[in-house]
PDB file of N, CA and C in Angstrom:
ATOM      1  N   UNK A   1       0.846  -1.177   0.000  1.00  0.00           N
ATOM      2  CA  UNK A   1       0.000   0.000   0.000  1.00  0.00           C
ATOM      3  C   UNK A   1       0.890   1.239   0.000  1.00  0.00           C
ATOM      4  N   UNK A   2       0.334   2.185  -0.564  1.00  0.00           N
ATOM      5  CA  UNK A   2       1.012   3.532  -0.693  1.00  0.00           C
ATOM      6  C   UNK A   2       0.210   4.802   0.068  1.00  0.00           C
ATOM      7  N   UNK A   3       1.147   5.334   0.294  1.00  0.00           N
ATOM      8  CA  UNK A   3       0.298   6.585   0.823  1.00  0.00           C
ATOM      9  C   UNK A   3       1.784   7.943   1.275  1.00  0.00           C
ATOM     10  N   UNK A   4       1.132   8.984   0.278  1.00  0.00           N
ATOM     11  CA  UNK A   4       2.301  10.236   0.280  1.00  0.00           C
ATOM     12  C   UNK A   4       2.214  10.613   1.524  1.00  0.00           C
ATOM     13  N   UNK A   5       3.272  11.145   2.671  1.00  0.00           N
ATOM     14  CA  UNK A   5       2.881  12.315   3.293  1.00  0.00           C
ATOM     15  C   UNK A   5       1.526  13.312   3.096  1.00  0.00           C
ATOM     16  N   UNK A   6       1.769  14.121   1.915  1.00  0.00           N
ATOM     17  CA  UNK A   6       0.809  14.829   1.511  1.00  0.00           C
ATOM     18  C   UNK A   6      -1.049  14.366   1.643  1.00  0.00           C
ATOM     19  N   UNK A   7      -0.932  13.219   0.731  1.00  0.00           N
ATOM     20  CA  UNK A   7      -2.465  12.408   0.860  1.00  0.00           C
ATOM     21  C   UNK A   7      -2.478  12.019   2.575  1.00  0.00           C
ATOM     22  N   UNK A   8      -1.056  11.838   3.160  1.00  0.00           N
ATOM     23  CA  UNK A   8      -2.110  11.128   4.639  1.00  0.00           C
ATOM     24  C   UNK A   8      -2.459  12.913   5.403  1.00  0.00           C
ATOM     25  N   UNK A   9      -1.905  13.892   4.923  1.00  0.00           N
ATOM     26  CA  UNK A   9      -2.639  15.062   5.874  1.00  0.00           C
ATOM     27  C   UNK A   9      -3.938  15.447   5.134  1.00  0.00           C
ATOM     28  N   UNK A  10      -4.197  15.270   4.049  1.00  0.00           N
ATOM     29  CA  UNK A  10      -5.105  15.548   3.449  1.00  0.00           C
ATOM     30  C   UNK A  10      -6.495  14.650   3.210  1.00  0.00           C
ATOM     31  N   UNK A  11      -6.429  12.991   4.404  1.00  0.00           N
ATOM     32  CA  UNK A  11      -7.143  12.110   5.051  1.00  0.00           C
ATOM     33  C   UNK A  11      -7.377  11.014   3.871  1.00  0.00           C
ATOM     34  N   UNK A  12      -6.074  11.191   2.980  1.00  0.00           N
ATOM     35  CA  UNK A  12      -6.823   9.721   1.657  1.00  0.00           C
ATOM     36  C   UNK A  12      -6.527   8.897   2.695  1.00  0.00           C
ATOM     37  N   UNK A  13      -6.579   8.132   1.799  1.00  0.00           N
ATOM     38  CA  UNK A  13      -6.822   6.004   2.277  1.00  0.00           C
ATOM     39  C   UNK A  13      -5.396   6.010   1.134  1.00  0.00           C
ATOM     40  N   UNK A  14      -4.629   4.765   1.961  1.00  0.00           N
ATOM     41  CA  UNK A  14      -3.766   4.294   1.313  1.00  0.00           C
ATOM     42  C   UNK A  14      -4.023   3.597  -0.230  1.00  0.00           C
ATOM     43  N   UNK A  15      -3.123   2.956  -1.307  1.00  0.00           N
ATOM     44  CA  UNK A  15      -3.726   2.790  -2.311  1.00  0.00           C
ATOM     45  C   UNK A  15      -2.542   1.713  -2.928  1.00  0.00           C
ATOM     46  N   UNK A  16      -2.795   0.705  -3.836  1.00  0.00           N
ATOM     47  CA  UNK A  16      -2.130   0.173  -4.342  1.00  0.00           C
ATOM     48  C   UNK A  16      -1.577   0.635  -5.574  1.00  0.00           C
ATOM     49  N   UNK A  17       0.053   0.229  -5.790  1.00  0.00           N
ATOM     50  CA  UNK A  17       1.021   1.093  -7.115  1.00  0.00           C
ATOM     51  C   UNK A  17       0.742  -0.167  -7.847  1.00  0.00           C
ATOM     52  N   UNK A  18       0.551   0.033  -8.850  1.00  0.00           N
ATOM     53  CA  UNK A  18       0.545  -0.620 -10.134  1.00  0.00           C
ATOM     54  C   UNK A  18       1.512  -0.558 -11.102  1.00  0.00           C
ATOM     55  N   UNK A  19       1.954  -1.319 -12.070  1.00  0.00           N
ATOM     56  CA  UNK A  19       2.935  -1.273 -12.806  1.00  0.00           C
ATOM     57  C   UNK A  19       1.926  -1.432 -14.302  1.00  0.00           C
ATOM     58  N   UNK A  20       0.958  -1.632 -14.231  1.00  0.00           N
ATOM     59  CA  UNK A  20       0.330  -1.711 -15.585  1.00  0.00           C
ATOM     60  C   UNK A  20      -0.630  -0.455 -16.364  1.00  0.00           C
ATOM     61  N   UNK A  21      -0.040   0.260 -16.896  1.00  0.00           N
ATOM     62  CA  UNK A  21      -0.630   1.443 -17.520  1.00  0.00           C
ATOM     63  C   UNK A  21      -2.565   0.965 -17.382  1.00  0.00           C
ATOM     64  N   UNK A  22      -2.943   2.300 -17.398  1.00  0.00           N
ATOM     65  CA  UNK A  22      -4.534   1.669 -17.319  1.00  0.00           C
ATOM     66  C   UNK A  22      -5.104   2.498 -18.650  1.00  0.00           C
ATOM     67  N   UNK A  23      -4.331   3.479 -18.976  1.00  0.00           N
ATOM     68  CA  UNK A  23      -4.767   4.288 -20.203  1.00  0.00           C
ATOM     69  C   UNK A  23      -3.798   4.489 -20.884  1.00  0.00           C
ATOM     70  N   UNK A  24      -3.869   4.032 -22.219  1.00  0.00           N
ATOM     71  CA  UNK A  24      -2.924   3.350 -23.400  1.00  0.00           C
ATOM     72  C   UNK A  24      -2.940   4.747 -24.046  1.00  0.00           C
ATOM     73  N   UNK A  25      -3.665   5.782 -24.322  1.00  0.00           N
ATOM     74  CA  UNK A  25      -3.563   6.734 -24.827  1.00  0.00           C
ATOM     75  C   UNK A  25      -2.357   7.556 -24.987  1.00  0.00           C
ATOM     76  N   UNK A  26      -1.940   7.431 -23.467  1.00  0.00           N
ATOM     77  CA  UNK A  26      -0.791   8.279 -23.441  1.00  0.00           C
ATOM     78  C   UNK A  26       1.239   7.087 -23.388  1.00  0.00           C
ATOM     79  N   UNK A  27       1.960   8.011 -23.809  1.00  0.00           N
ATOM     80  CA  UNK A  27       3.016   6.816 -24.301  1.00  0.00           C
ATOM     81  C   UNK A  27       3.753   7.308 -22.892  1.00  0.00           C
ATOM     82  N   UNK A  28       4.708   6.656 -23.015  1.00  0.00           N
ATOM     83  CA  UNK A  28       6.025   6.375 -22.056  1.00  0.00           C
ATOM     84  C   UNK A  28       5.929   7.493 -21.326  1.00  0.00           C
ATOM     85  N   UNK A  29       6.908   9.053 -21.745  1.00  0.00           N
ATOM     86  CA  UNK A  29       7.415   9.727 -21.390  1.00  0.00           C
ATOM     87  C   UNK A  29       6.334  10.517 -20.723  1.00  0.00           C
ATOM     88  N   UNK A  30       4.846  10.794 -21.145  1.00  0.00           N
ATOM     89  CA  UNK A  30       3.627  11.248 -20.973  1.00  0.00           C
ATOM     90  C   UNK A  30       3.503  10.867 -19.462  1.00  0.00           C
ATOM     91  N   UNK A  31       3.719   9.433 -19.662  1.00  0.00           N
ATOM     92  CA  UNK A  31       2.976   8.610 -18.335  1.00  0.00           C
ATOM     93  C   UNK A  31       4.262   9.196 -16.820  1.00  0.00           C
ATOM     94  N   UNK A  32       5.159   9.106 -17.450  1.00  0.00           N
ATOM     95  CA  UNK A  32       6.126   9.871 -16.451  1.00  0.00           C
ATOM     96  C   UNK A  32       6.189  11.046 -16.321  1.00  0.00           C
ATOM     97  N   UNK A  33       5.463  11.951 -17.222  1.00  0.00           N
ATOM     98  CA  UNK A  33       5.029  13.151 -16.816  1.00  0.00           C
ATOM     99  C   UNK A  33       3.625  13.496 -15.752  1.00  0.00           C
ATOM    100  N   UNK A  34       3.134  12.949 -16.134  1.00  0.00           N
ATOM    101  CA  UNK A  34       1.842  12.964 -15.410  1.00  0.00           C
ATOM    102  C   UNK A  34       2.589  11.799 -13.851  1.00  0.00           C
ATOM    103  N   UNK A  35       3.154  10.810 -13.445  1.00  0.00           N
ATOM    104  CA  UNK A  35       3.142  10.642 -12.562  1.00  0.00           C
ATOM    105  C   UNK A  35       4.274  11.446 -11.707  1.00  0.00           C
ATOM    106  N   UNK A  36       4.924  12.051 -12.015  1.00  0.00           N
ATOM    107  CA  UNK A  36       5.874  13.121 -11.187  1.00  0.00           C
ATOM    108  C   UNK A  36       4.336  14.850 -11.354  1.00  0.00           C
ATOM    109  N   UNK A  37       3.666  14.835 -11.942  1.00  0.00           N
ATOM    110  CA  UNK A  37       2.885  15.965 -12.024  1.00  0.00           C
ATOM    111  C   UNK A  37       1.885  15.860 -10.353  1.00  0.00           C
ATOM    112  N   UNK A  38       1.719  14.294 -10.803  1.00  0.00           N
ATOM    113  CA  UNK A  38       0.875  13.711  -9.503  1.00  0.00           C
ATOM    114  C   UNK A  38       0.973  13.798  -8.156  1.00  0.00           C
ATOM    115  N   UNK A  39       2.658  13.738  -7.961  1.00  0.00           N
ATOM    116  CA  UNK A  39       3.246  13.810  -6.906  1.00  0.00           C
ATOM    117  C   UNK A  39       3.690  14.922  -6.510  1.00  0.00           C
ATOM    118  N   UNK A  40       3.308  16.107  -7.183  1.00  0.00           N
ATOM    119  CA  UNK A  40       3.068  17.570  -7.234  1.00  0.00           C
ATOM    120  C   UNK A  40       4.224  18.041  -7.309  1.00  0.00           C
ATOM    121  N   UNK A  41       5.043  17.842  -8.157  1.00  0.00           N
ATOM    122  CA  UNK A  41       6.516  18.406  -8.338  1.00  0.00           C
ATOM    123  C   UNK A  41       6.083  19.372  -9.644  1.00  0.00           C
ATOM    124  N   UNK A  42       6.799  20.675  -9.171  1.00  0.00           N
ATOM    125  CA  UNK A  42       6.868  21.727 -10.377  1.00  0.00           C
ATOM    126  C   UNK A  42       7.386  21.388 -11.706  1.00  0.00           C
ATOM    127  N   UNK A  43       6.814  22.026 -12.639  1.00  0.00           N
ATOM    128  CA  UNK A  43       7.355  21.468 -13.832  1.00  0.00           C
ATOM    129  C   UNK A  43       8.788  21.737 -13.983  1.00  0.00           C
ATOM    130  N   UNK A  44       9.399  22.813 -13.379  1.00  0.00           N
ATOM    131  CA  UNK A  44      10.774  22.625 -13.121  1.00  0.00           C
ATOM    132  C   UNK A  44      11.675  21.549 -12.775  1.00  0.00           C
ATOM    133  N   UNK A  45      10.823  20.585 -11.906  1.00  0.00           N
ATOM    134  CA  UNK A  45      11.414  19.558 -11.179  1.00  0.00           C
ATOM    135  C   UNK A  45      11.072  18.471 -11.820  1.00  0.00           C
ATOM    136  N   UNK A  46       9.705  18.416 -12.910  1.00  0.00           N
ATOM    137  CA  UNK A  46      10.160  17.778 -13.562  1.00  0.00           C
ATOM    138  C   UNK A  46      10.998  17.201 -14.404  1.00  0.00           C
ATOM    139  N   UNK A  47      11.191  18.631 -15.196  1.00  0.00           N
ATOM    140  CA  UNK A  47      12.437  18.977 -15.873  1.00  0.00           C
ATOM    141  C   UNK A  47      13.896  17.959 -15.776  1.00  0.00           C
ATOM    142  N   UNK A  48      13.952  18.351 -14.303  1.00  0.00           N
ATOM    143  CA  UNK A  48      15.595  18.643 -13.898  1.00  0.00           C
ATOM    144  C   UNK A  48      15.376  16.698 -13.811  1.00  0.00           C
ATOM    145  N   UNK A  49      14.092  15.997 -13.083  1.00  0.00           N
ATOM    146  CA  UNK A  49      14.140  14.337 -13.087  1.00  0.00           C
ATOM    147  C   UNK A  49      14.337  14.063 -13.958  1.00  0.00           C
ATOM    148  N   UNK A  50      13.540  14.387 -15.292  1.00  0.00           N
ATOM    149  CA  UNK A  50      13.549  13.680 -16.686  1.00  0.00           C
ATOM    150  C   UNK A  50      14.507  13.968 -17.119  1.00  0.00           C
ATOM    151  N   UNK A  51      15.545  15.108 -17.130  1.00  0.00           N
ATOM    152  CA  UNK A  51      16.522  15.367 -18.253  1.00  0.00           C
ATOM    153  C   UNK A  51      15.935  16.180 -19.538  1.00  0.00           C
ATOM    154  N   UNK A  52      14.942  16.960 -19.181  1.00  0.00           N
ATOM    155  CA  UNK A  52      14.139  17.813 -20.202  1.00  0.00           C
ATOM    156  C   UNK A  52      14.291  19.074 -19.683  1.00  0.00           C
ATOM    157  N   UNK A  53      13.632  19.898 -20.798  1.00  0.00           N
ATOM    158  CA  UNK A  53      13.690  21.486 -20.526  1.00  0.00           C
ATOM    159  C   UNK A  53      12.444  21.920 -20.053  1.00  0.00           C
ATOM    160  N   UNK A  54      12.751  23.290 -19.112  1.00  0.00           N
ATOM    161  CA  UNK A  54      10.914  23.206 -18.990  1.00  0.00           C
ATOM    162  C   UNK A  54       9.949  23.465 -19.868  1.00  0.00           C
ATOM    163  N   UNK A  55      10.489  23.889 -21.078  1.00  0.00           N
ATOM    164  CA  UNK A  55       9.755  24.365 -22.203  1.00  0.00           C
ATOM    165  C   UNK A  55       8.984  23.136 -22.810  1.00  0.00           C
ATOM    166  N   UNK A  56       9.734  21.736 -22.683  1.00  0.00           N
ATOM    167  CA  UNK A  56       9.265  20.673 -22.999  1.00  0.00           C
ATOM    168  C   UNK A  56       8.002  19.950 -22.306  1.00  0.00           C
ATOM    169  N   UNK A  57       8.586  20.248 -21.085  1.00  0.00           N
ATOM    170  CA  UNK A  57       7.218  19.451 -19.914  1.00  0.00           C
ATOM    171  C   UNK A  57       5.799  20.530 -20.277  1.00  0.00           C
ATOM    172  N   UNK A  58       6.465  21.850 -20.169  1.00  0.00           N
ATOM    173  CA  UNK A  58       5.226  22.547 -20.675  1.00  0.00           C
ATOM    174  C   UNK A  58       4.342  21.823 -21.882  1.00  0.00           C
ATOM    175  N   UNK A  59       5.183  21.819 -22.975  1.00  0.00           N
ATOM    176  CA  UNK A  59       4.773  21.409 -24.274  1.00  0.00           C
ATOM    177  C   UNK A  59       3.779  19.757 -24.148  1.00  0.00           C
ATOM    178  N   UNK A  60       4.342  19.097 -23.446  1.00  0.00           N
ATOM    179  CA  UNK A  60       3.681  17.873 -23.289  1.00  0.00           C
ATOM    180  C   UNK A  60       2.627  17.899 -22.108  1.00  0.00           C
ATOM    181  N   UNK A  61       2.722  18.473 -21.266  1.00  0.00           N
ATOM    182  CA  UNK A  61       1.987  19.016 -20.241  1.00  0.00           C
ATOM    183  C   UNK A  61       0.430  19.218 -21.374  1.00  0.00           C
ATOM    184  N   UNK A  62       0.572  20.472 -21.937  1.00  0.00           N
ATOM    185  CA  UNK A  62      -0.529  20.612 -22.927  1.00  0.00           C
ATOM    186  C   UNK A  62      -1.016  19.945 -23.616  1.00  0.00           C
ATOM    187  N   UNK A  63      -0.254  18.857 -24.371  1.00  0.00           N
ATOM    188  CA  UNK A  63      -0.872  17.910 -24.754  1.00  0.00           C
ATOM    189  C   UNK A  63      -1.571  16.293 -23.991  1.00  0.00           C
ATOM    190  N   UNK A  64      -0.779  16.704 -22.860  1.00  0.00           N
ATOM    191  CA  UNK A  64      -1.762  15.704 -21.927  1.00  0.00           C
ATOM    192  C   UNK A  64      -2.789  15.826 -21.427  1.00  0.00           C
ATOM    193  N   UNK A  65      -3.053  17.355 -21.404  1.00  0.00           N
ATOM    194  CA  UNK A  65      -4.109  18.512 -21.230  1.00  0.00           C
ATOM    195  C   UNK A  65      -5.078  17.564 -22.027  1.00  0.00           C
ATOM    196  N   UNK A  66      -5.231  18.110 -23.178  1.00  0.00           N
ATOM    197  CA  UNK A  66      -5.930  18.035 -24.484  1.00  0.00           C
ATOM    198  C   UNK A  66      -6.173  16.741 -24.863  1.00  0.00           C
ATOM    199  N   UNK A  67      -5.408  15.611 -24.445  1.00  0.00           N
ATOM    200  CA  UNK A  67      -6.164  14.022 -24.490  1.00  0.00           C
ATOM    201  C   UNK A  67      -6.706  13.988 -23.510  1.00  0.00           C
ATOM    202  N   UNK A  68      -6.434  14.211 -22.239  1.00  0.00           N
ATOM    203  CA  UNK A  68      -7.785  13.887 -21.155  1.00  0.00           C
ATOM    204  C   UNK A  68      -8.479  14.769 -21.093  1.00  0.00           C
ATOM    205  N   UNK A  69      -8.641  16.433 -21.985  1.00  0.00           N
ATOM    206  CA  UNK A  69      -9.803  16.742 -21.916  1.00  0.00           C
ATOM    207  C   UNK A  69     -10.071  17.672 -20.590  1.00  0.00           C
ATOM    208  N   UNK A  70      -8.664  18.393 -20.521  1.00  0.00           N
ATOM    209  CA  UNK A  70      -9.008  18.817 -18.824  1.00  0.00           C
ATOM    210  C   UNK A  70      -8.305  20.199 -19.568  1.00  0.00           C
ATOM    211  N   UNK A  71      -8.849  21.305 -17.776  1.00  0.00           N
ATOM    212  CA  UNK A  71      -8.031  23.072 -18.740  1.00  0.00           C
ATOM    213  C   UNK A  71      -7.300  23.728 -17.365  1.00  0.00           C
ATOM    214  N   UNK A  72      -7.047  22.048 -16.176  1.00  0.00           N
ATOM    215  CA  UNK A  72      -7.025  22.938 -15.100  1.00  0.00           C
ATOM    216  C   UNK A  72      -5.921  21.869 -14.148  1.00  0.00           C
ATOM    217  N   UNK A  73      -5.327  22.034 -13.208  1.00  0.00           N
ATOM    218  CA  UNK A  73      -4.646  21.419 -12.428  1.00  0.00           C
ATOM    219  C   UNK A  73      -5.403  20.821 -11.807  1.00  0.00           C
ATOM    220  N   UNK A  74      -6.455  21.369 -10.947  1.00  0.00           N
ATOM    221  CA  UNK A  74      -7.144  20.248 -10.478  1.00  0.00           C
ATOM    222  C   UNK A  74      -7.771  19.330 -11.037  1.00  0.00           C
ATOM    223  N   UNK A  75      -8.692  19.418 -12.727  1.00  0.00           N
ATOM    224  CA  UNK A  75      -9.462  18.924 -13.330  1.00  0.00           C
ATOM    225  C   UNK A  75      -8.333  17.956 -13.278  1.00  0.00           C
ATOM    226  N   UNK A  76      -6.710  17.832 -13.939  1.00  0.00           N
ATOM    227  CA  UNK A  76      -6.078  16.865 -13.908  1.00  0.00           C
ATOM    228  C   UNK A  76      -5.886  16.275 -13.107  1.00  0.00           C
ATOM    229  N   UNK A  77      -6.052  16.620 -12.257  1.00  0.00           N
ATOM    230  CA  UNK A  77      -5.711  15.671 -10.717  1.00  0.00           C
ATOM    231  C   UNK A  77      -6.974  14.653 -10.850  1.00  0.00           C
ATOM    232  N   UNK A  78      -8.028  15.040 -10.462  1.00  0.00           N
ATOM    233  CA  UNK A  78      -9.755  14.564 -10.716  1.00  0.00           C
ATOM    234  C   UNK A  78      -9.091  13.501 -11.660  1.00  0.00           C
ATOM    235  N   UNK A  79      -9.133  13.970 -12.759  1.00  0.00           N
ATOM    236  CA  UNK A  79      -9.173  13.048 -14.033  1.00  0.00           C
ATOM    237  C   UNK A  79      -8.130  11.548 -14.164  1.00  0.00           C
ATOM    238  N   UNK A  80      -7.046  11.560 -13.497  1.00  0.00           N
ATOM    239  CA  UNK A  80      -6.314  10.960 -13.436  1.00  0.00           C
ATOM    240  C   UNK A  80      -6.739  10.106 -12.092  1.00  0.00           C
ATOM    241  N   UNK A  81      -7.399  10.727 -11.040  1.00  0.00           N
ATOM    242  CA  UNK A  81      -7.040   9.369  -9.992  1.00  0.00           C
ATOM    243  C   UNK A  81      -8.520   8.637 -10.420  1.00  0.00           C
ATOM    244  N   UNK A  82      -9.422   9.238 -10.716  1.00  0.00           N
ATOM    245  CA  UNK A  82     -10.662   8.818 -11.429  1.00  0.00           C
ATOM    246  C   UNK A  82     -10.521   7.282 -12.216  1.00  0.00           C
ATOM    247  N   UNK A  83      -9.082   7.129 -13.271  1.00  0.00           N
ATOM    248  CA  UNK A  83      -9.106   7.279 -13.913  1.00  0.00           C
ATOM    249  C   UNK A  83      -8.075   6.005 -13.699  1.00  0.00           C
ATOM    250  N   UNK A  84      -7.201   6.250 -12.108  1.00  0.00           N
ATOM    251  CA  UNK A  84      -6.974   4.876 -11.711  1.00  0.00           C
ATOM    252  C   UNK A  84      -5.164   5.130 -12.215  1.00  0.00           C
ATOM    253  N   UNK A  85      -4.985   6.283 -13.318  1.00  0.00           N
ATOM    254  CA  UNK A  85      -3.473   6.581 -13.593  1.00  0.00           C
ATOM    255  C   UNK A  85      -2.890   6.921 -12.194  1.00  0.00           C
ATOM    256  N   UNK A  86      -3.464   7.366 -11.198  1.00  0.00           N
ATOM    257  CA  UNK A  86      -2.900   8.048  -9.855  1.00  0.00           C
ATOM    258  C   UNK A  86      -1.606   6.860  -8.926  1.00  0.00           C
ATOM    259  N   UNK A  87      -2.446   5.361  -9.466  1.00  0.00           N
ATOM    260  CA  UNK A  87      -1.610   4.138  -9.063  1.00  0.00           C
ATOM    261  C   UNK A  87      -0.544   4.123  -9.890  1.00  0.00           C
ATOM    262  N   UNK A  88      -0.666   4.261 -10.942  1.00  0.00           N
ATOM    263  CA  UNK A  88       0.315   3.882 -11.966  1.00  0.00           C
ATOM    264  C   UNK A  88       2.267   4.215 -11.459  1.00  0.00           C
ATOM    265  N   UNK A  89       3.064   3.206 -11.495  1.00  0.00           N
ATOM    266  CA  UNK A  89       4.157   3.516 -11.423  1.00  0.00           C
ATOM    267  C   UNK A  89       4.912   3.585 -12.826  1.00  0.00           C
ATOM    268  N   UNK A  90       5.527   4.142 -13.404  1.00  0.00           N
ATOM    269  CA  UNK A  90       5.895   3.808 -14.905  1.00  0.00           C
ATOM    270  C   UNK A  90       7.560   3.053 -14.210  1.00  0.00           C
ATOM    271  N   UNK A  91       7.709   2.042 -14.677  1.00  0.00           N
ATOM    272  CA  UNK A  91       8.741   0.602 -14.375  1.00  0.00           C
ATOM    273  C   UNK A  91      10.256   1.491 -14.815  1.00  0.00           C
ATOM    274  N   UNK A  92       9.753   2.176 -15.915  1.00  0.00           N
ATOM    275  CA  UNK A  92      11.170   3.155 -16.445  1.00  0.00           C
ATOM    276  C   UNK A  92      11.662   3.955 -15.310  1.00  0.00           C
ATOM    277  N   UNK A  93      10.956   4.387 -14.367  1.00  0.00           N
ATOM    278  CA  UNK A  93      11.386   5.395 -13.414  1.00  0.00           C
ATOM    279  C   UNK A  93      12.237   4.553 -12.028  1.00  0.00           C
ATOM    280  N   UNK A  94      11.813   3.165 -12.042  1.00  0.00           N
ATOM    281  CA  UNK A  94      12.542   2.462 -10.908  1.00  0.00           C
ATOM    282  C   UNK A  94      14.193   2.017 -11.414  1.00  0.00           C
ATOM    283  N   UNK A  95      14.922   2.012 -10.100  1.00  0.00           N
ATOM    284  CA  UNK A  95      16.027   1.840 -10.587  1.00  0.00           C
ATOM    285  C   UNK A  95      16.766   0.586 -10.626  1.00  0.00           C
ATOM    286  N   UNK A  96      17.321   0.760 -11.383  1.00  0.00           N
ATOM    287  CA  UNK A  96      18.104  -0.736 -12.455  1.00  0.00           C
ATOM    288  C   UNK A  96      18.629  -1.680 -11.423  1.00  0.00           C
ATOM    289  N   UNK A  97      17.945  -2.417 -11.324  1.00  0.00           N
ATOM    290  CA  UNK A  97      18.281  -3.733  -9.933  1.00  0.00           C
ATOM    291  C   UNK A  97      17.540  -4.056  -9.344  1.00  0.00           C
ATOM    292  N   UNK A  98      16.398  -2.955  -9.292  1.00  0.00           N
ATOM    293  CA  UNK A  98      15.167  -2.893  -7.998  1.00  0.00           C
ATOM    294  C   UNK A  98      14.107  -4.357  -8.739  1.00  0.00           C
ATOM    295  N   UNK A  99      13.274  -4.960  -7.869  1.00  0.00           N
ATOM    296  CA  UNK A  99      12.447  -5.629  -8.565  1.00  0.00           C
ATOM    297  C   UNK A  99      11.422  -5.104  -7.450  1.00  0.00           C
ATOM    298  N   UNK A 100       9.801  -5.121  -7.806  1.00  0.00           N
ATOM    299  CA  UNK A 100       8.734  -4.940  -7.227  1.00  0.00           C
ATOM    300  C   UNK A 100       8.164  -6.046  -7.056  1.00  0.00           C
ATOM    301  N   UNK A 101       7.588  -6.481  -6.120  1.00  0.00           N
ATOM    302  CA  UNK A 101       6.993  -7.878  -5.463  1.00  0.00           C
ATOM    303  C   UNK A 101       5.660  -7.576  -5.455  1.00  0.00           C
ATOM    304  N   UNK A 102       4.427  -7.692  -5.673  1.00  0.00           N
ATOM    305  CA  UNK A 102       3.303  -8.228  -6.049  1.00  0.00           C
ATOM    306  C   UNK A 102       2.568  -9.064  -5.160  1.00  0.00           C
ATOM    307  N   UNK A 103       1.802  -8.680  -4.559  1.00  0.00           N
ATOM    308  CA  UNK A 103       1.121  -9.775  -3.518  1.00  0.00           C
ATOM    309  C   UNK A 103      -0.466  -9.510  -3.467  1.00  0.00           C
TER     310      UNK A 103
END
């Protein structure tokens, strides 16, 4: 089970990480945008994780906008845990050795 700092002051319920995309729409780098977006890191900080510019996260930012159909930070937030991406771990972001256990 998972649960941020942030979500336990804000009274969520813990939640299970998933490794299996739940919405195919969006590709690789998308899905690692949106899950560092999730975890409320500035697009700066996205930036500086991914090895991108911020001009880029912006750029894809908008277009992640515009497939789910949202015009707002929160609408994305909504839309995504709705939506079940909020679990999602993208496997690219864990590091080279780690294995995840499944129970």
């Amino acid at each position: 089970m998972f649960l941020s700092p942030l979500e336990y002051v804000e009274g969520k319920s813990p939640h299970k990480m998933t490794l299996r995309q739940t919405d195919k729409r969006f590709n690789q780098r998308e899905c690692e945008i949106i899950f560092f977006t999730l975890q409320r890191l500035s697009k700066k900080e996205v930036a500086r994780k991914l090895n991108l510019s911020y001009r880029t996260i912006e750029n894809k930012l908008q277009s992640i906008y515009e497939k789910a159909g949202v015009q707002n930070g929160q609408q994305f937030t909504d839309y995504f845990c709705t939506s079940g991406m909020n679990q999602y771990l993208p496997p690219e972001l864990l590091p080279s050795g780690r294995h995840v256990i499944s129970v």
